[in-house]
Protein backbone atom coordinates (compact mmCIF):
# COMPACT_ATOMS: atom_id res chain seq x y z
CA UNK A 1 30.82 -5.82 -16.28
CA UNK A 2 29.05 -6.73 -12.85
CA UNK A 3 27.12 -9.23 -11.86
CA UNK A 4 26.46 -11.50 -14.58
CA UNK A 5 22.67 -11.60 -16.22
CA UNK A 6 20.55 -14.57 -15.74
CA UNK A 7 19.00 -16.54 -18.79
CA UNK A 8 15.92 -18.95 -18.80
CA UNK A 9 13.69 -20.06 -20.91
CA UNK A 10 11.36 -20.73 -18.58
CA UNK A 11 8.90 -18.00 -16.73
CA UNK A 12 10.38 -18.31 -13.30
CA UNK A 13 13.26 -19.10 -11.60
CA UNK A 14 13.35 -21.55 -8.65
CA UNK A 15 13.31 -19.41 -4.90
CA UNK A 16 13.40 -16.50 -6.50
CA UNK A 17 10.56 -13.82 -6.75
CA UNK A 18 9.95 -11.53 -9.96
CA UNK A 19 10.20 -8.00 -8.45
CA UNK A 20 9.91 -6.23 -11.27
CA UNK A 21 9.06 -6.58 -15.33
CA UNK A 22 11.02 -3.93 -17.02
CA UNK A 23 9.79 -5.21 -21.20
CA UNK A 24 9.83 -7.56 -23.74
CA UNK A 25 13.72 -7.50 -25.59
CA UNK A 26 15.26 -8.90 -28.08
CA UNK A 27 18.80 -9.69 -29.23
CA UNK A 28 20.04 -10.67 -33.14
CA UNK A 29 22.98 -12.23 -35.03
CA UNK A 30 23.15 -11.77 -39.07
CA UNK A 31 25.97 -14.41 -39.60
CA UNK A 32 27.13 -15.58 -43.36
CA UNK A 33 28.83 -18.88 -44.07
CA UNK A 34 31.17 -17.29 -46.48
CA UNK A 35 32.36 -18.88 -49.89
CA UNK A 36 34.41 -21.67 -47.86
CA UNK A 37 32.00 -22.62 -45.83
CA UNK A 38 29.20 -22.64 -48.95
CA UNK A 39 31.46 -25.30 -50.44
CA UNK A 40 32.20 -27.67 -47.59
CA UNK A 41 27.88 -27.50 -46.98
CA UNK A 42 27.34 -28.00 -50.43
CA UNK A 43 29.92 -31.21 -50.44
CA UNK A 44 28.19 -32.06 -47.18
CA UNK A 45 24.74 -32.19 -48.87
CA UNK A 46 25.73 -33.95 -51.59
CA UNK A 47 27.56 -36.82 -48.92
CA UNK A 48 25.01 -36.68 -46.94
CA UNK A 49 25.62 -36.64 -42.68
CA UNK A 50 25.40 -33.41 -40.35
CA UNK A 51 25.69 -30.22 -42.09
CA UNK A 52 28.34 -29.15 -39.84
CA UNK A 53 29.67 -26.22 -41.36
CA UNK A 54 26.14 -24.81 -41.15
CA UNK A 55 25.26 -26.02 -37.39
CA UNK A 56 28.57 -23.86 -36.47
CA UNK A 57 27.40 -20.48 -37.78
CA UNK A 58 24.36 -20.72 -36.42
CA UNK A 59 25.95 -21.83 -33.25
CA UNK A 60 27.72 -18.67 -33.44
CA UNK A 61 25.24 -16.73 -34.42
CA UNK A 62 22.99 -18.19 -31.28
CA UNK A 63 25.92 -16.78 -29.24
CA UNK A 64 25.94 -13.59 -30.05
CA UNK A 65 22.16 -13.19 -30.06
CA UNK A 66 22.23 -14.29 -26.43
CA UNK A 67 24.86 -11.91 -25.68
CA UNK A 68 23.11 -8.91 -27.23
CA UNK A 69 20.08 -9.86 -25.32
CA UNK A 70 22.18 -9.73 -22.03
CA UNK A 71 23.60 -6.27 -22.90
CA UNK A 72 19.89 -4.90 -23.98
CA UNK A 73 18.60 -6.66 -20.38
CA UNK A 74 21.64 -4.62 -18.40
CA UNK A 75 20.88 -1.17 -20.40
CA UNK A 76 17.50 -1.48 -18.90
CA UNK A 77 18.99 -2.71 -15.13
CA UNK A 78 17.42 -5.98 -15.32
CA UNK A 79 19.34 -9.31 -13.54
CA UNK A 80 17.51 -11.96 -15.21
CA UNK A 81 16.31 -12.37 -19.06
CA UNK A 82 12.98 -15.36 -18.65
CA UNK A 83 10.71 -16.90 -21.35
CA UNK A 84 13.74 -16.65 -23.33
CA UNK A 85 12.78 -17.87 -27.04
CA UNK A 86 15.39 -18.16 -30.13
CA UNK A 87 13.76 -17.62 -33.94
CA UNK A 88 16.92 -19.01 -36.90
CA UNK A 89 15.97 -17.69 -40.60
CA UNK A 90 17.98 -17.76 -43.55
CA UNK A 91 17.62 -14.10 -45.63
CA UNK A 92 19.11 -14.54 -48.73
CA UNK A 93 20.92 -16.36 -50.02
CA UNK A 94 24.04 -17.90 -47.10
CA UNK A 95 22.78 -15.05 -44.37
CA UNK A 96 21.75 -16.52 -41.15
CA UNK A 97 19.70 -14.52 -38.99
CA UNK A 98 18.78 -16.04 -34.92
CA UNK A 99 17.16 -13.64 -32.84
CA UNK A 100 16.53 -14.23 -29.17
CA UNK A 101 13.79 -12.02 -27.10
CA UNK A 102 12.51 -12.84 -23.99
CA UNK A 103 10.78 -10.55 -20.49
CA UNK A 104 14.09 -8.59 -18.90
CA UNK A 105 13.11 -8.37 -15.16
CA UNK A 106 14.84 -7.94 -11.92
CA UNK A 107 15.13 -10.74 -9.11
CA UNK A 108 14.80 -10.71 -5.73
């Protein structure tokens, strides 16, 4: 796998120098919380408290966004991912979609 990609949501790194911009890309998750998860949210909603069953697929689904971003930034030969931003919308109805993008560039 090599040397691991670095992530940032910020537009710099600290002592290091952007040597080259190699484009904007973007990384996605389409998670669902399946029928057992539905229930336990909709208990949860009625009892009020975190929706934790939720927070976990789109924990999950923040993962794997991040890690497809990493593999897009490493098809293109780029060592760093910056201005990293993370977009979380339900389509339909239980589908969770996060998408990451952010500048893949190469350090120095």
């Amino acid at each position: 796998m090599g040397e691991d990609i670095v992530l940032a949501t910020m537009p710099m790194i600290p002592k290091r120098e952007v040597d080259q911009v190699l484009g904007v890309i973007y990384g996605s998750s389409t998670r669902t919380r399946g029928l057992g998860g539905r229930f336990i949210s909709s208990i949860e909603s009625i009892t009020g408290g975190k929706g934790t069953a939720y927070a976990e697929e789109i924990e999950k689904a923040r993962k794997e966004a991040l890690e497809d971003l990493k593999n897009e930034a490493r098809k293109l030969g780029a060592n760093a991912v910056l201005s990293i931003d993370f977009e979380t919308t339900e389509v339909l109805e239980g589908f969770i979609l996060v998408s990451a993008y952010g500048t893949a560039v190469k350090l120095i």
